[in-house]
PDB file of N, CA and C in Angstrom:
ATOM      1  N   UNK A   1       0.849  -1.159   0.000  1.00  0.00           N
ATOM      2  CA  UNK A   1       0.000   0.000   0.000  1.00  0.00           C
ATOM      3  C   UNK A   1       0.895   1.221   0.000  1.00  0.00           C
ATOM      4  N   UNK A   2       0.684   2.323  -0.602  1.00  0.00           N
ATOM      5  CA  UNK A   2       1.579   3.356  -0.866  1.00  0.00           C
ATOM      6  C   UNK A   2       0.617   4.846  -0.680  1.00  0.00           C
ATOM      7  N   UNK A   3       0.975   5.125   0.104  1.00  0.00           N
ATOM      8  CA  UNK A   3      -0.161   6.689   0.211  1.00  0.00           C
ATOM      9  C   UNK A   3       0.914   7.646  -0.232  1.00  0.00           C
ATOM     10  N   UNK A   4       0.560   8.522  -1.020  1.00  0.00           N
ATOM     11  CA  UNK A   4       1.239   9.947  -1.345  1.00  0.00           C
ATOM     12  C   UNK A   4       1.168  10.721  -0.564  1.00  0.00           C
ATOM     13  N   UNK A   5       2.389  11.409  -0.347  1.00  0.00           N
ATOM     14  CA  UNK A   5       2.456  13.159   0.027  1.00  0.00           C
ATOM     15  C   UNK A   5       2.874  14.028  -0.774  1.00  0.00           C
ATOM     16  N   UNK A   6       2.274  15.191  -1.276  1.00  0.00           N
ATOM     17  CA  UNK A   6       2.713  15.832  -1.852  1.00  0.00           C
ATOM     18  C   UNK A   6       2.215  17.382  -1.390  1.00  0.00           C
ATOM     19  N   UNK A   7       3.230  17.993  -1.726  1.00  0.00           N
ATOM     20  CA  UNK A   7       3.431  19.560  -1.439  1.00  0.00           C
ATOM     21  C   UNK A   7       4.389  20.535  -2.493  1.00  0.00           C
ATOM     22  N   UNK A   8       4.799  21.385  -1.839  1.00  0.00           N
ATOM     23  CA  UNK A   8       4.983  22.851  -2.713  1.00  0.00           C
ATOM     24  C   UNK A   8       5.918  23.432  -1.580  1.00  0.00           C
ATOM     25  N   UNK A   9       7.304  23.415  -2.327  1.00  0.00           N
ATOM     26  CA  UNK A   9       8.661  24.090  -1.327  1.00  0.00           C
ATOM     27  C   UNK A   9       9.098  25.647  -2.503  1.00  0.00           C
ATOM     28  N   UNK A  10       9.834  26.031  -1.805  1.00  0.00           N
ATOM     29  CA  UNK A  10      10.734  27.154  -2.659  1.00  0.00           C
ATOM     30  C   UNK A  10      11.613  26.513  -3.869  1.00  0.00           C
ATOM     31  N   UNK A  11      11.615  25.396  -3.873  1.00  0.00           N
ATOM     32  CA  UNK A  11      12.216  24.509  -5.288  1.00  0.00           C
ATOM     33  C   UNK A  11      11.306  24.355  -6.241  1.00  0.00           C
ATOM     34  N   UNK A  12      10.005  24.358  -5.736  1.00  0.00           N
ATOM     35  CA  UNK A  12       9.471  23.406  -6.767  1.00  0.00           C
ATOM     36  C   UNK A  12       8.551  21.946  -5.944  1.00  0.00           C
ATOM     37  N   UNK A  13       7.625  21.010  -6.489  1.00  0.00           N
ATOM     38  CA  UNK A  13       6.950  19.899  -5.983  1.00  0.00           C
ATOM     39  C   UNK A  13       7.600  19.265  -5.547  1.00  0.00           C
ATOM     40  N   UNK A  14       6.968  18.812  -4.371  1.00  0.00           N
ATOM     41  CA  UNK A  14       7.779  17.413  -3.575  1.00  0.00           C
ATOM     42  C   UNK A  14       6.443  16.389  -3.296  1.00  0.00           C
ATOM     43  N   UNK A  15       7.247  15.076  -3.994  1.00  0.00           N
ATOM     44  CA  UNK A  15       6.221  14.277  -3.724  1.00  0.00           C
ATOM     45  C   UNK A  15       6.895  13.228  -3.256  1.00  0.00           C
ATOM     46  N   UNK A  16       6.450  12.553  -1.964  1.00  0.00           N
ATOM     47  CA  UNK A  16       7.178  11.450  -1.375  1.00  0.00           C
ATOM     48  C   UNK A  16       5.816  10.321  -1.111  1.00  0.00           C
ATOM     49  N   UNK A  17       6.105   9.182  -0.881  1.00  0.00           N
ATOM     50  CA  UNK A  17       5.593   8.344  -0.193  1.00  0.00           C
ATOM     51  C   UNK A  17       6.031   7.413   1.081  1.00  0.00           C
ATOM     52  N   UNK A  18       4.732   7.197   1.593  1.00  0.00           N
ATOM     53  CA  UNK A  18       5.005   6.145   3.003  1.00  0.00           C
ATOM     54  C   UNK A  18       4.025   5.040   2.623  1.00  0.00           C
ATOM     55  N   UNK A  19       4.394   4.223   3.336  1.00  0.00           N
ATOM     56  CA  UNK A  19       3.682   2.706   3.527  1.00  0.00           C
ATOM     57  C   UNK A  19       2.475   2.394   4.998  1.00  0.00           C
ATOM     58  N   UNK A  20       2.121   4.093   5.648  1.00  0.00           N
ATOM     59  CA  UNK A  20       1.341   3.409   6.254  1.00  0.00           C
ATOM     60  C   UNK A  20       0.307   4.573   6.459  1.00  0.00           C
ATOM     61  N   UNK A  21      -0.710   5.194   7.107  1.00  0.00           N
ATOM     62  CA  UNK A  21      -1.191   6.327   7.519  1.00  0.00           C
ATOM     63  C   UNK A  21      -0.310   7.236   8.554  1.00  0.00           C
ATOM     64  N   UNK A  22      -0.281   6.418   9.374  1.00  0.00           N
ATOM     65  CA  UNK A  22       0.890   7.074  10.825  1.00  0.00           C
ATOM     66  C   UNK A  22       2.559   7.934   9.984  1.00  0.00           C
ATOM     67  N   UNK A  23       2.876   6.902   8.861  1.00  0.00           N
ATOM     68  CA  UNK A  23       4.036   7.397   8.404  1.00  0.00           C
ATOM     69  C   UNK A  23       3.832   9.022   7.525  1.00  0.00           C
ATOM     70  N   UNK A  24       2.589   8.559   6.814  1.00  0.00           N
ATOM     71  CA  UNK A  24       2.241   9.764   5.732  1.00  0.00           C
ATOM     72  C   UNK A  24       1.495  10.323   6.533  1.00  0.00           C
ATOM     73  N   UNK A  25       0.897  10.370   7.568  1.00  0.00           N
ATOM     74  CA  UNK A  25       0.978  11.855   8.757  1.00  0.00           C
ATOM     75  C   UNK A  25       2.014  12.886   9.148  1.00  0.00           C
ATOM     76  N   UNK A  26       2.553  11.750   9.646  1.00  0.00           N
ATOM     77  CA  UNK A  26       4.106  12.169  10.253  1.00  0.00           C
ATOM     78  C   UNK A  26       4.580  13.378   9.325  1.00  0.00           C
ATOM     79  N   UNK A  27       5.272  12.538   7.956  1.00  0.00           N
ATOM     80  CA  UNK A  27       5.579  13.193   7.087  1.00  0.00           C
ATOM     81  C   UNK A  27       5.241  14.169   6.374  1.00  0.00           C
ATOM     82  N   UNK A  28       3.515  14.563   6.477  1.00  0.00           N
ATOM     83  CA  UNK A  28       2.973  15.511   5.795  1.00  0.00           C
ATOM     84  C   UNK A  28       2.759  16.755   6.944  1.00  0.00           C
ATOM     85  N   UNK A  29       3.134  16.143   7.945  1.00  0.00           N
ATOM     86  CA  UNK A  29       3.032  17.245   9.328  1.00  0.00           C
ATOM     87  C   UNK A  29       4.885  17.752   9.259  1.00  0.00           C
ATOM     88  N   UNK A  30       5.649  17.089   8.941  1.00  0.00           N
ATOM     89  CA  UNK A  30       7.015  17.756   8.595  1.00  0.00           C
ATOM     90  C   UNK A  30       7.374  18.363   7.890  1.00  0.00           C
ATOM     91  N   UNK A  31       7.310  17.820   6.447  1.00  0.00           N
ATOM     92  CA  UNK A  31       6.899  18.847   5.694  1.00  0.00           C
ATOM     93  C   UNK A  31       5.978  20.709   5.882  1.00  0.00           C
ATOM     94  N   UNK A  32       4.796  20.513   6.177  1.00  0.00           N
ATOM     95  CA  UNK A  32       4.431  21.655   7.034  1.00  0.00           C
ATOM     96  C   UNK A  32       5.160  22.762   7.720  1.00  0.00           C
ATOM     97  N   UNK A  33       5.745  21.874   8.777  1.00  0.00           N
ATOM     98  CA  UNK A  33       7.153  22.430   9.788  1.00  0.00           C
ATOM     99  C   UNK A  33       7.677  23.130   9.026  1.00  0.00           C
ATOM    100  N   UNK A  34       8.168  22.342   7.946  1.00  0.00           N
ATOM    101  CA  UNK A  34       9.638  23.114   7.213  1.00  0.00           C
ATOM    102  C   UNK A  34       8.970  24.273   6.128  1.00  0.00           C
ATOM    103  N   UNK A  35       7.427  24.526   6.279  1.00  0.00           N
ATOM    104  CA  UNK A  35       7.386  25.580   5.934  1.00  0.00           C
ATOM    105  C   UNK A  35       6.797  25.426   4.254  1.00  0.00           C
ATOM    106  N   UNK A  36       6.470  24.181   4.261  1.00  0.00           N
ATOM    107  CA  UNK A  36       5.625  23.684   2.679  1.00  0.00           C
ATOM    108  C   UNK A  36       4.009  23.977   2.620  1.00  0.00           C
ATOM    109  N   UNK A  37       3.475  24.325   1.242  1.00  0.00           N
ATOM    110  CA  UNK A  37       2.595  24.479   1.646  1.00  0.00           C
ATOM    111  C   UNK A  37       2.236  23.704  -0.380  1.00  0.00           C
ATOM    112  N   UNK A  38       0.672  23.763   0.519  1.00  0.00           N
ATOM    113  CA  UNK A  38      -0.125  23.059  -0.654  1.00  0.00           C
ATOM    114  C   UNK A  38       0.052  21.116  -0.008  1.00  0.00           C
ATOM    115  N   UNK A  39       0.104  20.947   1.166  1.00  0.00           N
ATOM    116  CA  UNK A  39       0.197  19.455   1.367  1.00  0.00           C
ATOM    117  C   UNK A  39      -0.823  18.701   1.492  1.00  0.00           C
ATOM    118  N   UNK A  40      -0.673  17.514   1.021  1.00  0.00           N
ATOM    119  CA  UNK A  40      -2.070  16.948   1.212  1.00  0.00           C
ATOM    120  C   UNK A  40      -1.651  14.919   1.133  1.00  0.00           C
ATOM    121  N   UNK A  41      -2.381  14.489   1.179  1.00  0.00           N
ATOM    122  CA  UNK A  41      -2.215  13.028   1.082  1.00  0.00           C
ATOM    123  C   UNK A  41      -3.189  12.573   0.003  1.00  0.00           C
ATOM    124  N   UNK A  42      -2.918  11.573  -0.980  1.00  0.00           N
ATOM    125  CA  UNK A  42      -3.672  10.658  -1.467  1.00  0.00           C
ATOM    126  C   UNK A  42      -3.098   9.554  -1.017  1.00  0.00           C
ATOM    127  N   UNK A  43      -4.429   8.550  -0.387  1.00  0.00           N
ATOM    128  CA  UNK A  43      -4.756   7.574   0.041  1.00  0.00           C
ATOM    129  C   UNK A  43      -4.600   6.298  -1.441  1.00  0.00           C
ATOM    130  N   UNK A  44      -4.528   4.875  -0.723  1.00  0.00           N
ATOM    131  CA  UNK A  44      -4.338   3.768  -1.704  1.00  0.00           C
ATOM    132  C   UNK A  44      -5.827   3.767  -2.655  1.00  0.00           C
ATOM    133  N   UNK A  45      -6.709   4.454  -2.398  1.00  0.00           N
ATOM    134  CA  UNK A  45      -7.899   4.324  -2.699  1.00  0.00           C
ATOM    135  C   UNK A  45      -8.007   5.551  -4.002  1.00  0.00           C
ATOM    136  N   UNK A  46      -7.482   6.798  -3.660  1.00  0.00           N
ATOM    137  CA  UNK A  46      -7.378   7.380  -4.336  1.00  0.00           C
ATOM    138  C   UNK A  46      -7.963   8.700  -3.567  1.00  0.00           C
ATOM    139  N   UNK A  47      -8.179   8.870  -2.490  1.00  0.00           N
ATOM    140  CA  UNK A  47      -9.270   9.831  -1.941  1.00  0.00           C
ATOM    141  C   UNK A  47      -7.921  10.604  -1.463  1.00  0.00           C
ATOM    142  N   UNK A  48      -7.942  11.998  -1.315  1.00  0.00           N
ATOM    143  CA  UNK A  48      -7.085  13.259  -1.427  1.00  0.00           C
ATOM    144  C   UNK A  48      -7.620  13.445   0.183  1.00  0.00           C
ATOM    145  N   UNK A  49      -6.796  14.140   1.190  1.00  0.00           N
ATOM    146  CA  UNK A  49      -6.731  14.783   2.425  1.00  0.00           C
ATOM    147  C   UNK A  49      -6.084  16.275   2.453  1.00  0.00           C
ATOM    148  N   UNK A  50      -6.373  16.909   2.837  1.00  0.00           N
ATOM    149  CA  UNK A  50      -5.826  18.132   2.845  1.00  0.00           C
ATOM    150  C   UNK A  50      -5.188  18.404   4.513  1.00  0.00           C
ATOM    151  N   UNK A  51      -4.805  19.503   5.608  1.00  0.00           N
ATOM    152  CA  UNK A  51      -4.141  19.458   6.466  1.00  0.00           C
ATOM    153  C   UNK A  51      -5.225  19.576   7.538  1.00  0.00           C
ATOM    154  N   UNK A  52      -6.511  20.246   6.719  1.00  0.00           N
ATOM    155  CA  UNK A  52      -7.318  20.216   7.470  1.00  0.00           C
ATOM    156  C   UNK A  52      -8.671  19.341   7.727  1.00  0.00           C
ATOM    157  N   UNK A  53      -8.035  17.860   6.980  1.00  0.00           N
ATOM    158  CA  UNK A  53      -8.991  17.208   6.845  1.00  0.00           C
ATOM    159  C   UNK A  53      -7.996  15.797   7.362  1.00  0.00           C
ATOM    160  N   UNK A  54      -6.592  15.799   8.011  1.00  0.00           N
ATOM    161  CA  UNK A  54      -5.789  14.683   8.267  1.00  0.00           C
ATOM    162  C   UNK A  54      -6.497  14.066   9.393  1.00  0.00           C
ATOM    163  N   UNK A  55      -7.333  14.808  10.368  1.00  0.00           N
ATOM    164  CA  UNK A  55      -8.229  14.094  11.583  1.00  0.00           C
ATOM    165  C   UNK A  55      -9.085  12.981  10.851  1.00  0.00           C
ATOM    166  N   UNK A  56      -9.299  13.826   9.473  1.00  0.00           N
ATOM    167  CA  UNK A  56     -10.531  12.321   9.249  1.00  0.00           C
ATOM    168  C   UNK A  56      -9.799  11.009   8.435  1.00  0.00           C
ATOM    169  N   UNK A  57      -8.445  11.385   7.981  1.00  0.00           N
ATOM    170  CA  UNK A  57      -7.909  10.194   7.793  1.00  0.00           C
ATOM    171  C   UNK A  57      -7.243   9.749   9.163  1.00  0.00           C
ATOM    172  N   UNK A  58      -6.598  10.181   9.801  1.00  0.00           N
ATOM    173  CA  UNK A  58      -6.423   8.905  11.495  1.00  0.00           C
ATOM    174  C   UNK A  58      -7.369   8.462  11.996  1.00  0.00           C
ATOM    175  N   UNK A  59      -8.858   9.062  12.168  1.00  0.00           N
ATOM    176  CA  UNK A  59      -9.992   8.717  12.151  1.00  0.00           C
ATOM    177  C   UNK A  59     -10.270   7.237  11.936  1.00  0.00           C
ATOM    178  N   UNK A  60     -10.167   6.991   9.941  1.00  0.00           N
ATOM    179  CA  UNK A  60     -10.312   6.101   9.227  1.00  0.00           C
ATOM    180  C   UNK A  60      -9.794   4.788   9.928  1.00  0.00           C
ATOM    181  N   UNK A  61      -8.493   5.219   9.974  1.00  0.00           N
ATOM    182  CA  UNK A  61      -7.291   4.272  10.711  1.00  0.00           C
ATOM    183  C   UNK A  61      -7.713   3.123  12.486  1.00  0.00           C
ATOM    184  N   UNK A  62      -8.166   4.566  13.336  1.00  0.00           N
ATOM    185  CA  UNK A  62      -8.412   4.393  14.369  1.00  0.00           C
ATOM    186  C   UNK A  62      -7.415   4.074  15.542  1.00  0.00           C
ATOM    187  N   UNK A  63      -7.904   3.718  17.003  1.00  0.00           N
ATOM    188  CA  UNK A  63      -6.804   3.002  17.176  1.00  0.00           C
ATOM    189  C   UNK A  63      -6.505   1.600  17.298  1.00  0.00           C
ATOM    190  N   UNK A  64      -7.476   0.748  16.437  1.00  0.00           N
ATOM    191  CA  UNK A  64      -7.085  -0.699  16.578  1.00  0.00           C
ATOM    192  C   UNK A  64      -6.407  -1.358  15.395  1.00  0.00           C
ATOM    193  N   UNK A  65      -6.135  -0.639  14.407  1.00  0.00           N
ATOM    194  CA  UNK A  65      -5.447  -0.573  13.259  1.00  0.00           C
ATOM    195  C   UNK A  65      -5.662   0.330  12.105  1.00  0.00           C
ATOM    196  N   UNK A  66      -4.905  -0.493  10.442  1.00  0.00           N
ATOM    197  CA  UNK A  66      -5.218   0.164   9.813  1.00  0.00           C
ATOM    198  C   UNK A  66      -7.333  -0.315   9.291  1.00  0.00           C
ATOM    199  N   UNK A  67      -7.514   0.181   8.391  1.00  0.00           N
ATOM    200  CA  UNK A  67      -9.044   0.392   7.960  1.00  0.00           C
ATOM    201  C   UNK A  67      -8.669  -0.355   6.719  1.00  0.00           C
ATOM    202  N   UNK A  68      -8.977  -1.523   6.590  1.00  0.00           N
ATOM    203  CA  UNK A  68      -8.797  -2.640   4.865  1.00  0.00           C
ATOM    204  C   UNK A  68      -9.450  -1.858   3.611  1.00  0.00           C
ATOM    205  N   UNK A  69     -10.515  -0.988   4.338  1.00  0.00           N
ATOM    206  CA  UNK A  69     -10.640  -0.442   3.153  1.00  0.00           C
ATOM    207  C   UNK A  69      -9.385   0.626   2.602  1.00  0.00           C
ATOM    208  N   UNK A  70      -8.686   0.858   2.826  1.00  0.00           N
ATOM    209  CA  UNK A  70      -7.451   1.578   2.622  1.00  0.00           C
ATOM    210  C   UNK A  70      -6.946   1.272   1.870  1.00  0.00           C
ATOM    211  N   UNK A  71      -6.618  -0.172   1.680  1.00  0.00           N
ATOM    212  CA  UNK A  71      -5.783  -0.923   1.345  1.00  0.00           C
ATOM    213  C   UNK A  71      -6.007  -1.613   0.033  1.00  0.00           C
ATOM    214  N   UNK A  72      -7.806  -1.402  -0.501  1.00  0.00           N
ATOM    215  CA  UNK A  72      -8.434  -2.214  -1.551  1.00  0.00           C
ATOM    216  C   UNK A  72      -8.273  -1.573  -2.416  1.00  0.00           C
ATOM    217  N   UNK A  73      -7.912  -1.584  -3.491  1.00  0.00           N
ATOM    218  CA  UNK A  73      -7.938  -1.391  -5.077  1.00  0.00           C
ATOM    219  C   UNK A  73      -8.059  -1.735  -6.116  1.00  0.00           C
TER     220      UNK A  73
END
């Protein structure tokens, strides 16, 4: 499973990926930090998150794992 991050630095697009929700949080909340903007996540599903919508993807997640629907494609 591969979720995107992508954002907008003083270079130019940055697009990275993680392998889990917790990771492509993390990462899209660092990014942030360092002052990026335009960040957001697409999910394995295809569904887009923005910074102010990352509650409803950990949400998804929960805390007893990940959500399989995440994971279906």
């Amino acid at each position: 499973m591969r979720f995107l991050i992508t954002a907008q630095d003083t270079a130019g697009n940055v697009t990275l990926n993680r392998g889990s929700v917790p990771a492509a949080l993390k990462k899209a909340t660092e990014l942030m930090s360092d002052g990026c903007w335009n960040v957001e996540i697409v999910t394995p599903d295809g569904a887009t998150y923005h910074p102010g919508e990352f509650d409803q993807l950990r949400a998804r997640v929960g805390p007893a794992g990940p959500d399989l629907s995440l994971t279906a494609q």
